[in-house]
Protein backbone atom coordinates (compact mmCIF):
# COMPACT_ATOMS: atom_id res chain seq x y z
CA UNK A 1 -13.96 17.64 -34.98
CA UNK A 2 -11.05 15.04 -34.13
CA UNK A 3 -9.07 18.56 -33.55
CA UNK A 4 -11.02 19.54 -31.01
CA UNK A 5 -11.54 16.38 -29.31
CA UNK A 6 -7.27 15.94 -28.97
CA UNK A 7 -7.16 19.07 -27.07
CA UNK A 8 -8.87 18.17 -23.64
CA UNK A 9 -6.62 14.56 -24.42
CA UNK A 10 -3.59 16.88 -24.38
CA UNK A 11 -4.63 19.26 -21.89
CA UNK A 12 -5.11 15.76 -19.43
CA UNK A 13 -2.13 14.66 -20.25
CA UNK A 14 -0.64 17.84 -19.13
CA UNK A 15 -2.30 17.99 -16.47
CA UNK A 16 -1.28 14.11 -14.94
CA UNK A 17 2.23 15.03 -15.94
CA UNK A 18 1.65 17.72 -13.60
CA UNK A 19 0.48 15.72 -10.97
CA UNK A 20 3.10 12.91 -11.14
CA UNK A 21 5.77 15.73 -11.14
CA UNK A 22 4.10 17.21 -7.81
CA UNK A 23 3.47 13.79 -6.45
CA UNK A 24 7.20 12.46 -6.58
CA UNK A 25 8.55 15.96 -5.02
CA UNK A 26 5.87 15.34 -2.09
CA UNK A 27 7.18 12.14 -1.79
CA UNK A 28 10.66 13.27 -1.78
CA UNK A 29 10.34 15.63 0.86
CA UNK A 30 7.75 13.85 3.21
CA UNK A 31 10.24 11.16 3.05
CA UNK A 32 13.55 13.27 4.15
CA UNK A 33 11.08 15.50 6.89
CA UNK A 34 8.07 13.00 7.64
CA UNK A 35 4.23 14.15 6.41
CA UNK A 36 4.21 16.55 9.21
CA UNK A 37 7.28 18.57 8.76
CA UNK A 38 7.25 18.71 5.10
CA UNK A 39 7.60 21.84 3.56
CA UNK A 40 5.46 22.74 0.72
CA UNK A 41 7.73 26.03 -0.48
CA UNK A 42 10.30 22.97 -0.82
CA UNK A 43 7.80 20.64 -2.99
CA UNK A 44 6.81 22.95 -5.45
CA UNK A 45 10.57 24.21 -6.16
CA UNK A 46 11.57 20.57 -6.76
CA UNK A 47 8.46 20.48 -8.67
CA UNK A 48 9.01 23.44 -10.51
CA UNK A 49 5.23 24.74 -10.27
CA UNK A 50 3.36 27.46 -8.11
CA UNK A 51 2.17 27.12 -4.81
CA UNK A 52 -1.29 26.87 -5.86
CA UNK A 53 -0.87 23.77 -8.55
CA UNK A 54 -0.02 22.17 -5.36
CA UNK A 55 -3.57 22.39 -3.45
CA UNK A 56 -4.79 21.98 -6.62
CA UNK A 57 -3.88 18.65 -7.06
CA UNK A 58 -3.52 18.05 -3.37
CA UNK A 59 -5.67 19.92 -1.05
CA UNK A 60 -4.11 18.19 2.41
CA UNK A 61 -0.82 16.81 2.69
CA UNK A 62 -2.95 13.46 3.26
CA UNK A 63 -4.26 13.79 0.09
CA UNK A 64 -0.71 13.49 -0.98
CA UNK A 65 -0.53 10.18 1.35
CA UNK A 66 -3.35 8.70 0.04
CA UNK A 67 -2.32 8.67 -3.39
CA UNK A 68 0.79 7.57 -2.41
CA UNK A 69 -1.19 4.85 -0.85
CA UNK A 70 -3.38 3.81 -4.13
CA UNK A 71 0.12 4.12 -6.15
CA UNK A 72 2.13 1.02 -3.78
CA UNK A 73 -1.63 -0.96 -3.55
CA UNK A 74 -1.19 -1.51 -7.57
CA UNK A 75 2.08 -2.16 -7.59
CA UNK A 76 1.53 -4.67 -4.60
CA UNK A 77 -1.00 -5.69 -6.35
CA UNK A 78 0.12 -6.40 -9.45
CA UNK A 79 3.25 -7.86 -8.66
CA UNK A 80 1.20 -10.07 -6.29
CA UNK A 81 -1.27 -11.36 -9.06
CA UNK A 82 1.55 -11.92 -11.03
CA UNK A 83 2.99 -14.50 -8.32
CA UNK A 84 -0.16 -16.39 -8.69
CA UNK A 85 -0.14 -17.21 -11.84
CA UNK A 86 2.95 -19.74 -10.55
CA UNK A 87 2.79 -22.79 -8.59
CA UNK A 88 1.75 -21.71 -5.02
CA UNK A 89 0.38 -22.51 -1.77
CA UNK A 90 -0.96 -20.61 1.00
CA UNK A 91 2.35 -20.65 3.00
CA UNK A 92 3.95 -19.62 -0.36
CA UNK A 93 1.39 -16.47 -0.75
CA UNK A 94 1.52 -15.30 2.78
CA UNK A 95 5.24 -15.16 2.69
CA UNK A 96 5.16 -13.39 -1.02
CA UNK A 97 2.82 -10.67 0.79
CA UNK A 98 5.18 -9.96 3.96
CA UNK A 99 8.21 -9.90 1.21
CA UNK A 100 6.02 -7.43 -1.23
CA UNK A 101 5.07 -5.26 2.04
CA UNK A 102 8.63 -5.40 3.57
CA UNK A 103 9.95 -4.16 -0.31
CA UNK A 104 7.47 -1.25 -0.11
CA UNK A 105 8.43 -0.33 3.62
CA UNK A 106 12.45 -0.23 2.26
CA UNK A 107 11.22 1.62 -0.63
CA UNK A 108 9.72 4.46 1.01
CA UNK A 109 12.15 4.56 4.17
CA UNK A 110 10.81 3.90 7.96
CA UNK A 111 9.10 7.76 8.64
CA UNK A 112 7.26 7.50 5.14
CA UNK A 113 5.86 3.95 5.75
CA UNK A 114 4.53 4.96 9.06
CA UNK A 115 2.98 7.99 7.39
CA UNK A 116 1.27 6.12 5.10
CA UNK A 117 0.21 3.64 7.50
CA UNK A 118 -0.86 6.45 10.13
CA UNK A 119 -3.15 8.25 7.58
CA UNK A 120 -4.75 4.56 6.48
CA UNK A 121 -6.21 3.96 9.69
CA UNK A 122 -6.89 7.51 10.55
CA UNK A 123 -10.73 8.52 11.28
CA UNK A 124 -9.48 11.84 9.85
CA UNK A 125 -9.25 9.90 6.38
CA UNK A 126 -10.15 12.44 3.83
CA UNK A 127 -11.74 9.63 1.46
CA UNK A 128 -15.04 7.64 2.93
CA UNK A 129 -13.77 3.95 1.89
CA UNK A 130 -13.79 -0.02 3.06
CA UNK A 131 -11.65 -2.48 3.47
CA UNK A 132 -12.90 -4.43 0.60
CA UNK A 133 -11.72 -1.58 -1.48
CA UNK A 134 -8.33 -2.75 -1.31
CA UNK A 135 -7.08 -5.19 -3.98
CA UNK A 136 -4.51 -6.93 -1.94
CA UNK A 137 -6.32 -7.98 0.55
CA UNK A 138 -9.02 -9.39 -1.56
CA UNK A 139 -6.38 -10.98 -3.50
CA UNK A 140 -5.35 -12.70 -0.20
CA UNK A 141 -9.01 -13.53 0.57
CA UNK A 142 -9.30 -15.54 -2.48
CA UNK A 143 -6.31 -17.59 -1.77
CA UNK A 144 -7.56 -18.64 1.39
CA UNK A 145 -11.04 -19.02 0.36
CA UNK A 146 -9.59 -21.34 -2.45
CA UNK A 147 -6.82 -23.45 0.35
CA UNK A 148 -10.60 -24.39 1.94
CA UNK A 149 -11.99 -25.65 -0.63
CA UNK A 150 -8.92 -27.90 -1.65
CA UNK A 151 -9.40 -29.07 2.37
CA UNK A 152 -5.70 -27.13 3.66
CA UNK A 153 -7.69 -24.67 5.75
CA UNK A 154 -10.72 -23.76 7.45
CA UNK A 155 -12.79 -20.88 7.41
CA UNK A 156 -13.47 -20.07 11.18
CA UNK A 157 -14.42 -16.73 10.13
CA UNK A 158 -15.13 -14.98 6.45
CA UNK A 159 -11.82 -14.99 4.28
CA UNK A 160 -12.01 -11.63 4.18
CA UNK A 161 -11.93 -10.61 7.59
CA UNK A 162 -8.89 -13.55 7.66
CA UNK A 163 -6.87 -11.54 4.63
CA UNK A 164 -7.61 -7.94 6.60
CA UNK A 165 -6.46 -9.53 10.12
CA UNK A 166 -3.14 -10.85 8.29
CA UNK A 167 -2.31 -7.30 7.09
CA UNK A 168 -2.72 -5.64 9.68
CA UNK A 169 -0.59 -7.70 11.71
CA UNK A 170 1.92 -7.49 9.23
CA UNK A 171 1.94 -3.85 9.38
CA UNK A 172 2.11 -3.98 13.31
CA UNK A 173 4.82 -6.17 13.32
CA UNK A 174 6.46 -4.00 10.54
CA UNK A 175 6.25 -0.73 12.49
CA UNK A 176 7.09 -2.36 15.93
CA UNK A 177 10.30 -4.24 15.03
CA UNK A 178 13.02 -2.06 14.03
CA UNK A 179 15.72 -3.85 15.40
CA UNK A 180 18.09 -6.13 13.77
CA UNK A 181 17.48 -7.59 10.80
CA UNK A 182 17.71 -11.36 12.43
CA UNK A 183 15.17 -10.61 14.77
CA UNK A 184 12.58 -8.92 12.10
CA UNK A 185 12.81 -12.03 9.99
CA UNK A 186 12.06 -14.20 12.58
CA UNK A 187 9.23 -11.84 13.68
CA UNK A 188 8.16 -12.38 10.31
CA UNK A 189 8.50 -15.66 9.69
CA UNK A 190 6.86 -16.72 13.02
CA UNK A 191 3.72 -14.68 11.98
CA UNK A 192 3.72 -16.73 8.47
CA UNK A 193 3.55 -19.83 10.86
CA UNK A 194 0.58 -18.47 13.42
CA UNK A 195 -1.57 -17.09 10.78
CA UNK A 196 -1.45 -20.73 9.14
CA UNK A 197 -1.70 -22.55 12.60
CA UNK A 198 -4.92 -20.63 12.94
CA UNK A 199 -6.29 -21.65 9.70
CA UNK A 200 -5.17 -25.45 9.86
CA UNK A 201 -8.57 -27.63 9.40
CA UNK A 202 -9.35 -28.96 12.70
């Protein structure tokens, strides 16, 4: 009985192998060509499996974006819940977050962040989800949920909406200031400062 139970197990395994393998060539080449250009004949050479494992696993090249996207929320994510287990204010957290996003922008390049930021707020979305799907943000609503009740900000409006309008700022200023590197940081840094202005108790 245990036999035949292991055998799905293995085939699953397999298969997420698979998928991982297909995943990091569509990465790869949406990456060096941008989501649009990307070639599939190239993906599933690097990948070393048939044209049709890749709409198996992947139907749309958004697809391939959105898992991309689920992938760099839990590592956010994590590393971000990991932070909080320190020591930390508000100004602390808000600055971790625009260093965690900023790591994950150099980690996929410039074309691939705006990919994956292009296909996020797309109505063309191929998954129906919210916002409060999306652990960092939550994670962010929690901290300044929690900076109210110790009387070091006010809630004006819900948290959440507070942790959503922070991100997507950050992602604005992200895609919008590709200059020099002095200039970014101030962006940056400025934004930490507003977005705490704004929640100051009054």
């Amino acid at each position: 009985m245990s036999e035949i139970q292991d055998k799905p197990q293995g085939r699953q395994a397999q298969r997420l192998l698979t998928r991982k393998r297909v995943l990091d060539a569509a990465v790869a080449e949406f990456g060096r060509a941008g989501a649009a250009e990307a070639d599939i004949a190239t993906i599933v050479e690097d990948a070393g499996v048939a044209r049709g494992t890749f709409y198996f696993h992947f139907p749309t090249k958004e697809h391939v974006l959105l898992e991309l996207e689920q992938r760099e929320e839990a590592r956010i994510a994590g590393e971000l819940e990991r932070y909080l287990r320190t020591p930390h204010d508000l100004a602390d957290v808000l600055a971790k977050v625009v260093r965690l996003v900023s790591a994950m922008e150099r980690r996929l390049g410039s074309k691939l962040f705006k990919d994956l930021l292009a296909v996020h707020f797309s109505p063309a979305r191929p998954l129906d989800e919210t916002w409060r799907e999306h652990s960092v943000i939550g994670l962010v609503a929690v901290e300044i949920e929690q900076a109210a009740a110790r009387g070091q900000a006010q809630l004006v409006v819900q948290s959440y909406h507070s942790a959503v309008f922070f991100l997507l700022g950050l992602y604005a200023l992200l895609t919008t200031t590709s200059g020099s590197k002095a200039v970014r940081t101030a962006a940056l840094a400025d934004y930490v400062t507003a977005t705490l202005r704004s929640l100051e108790p009054r």
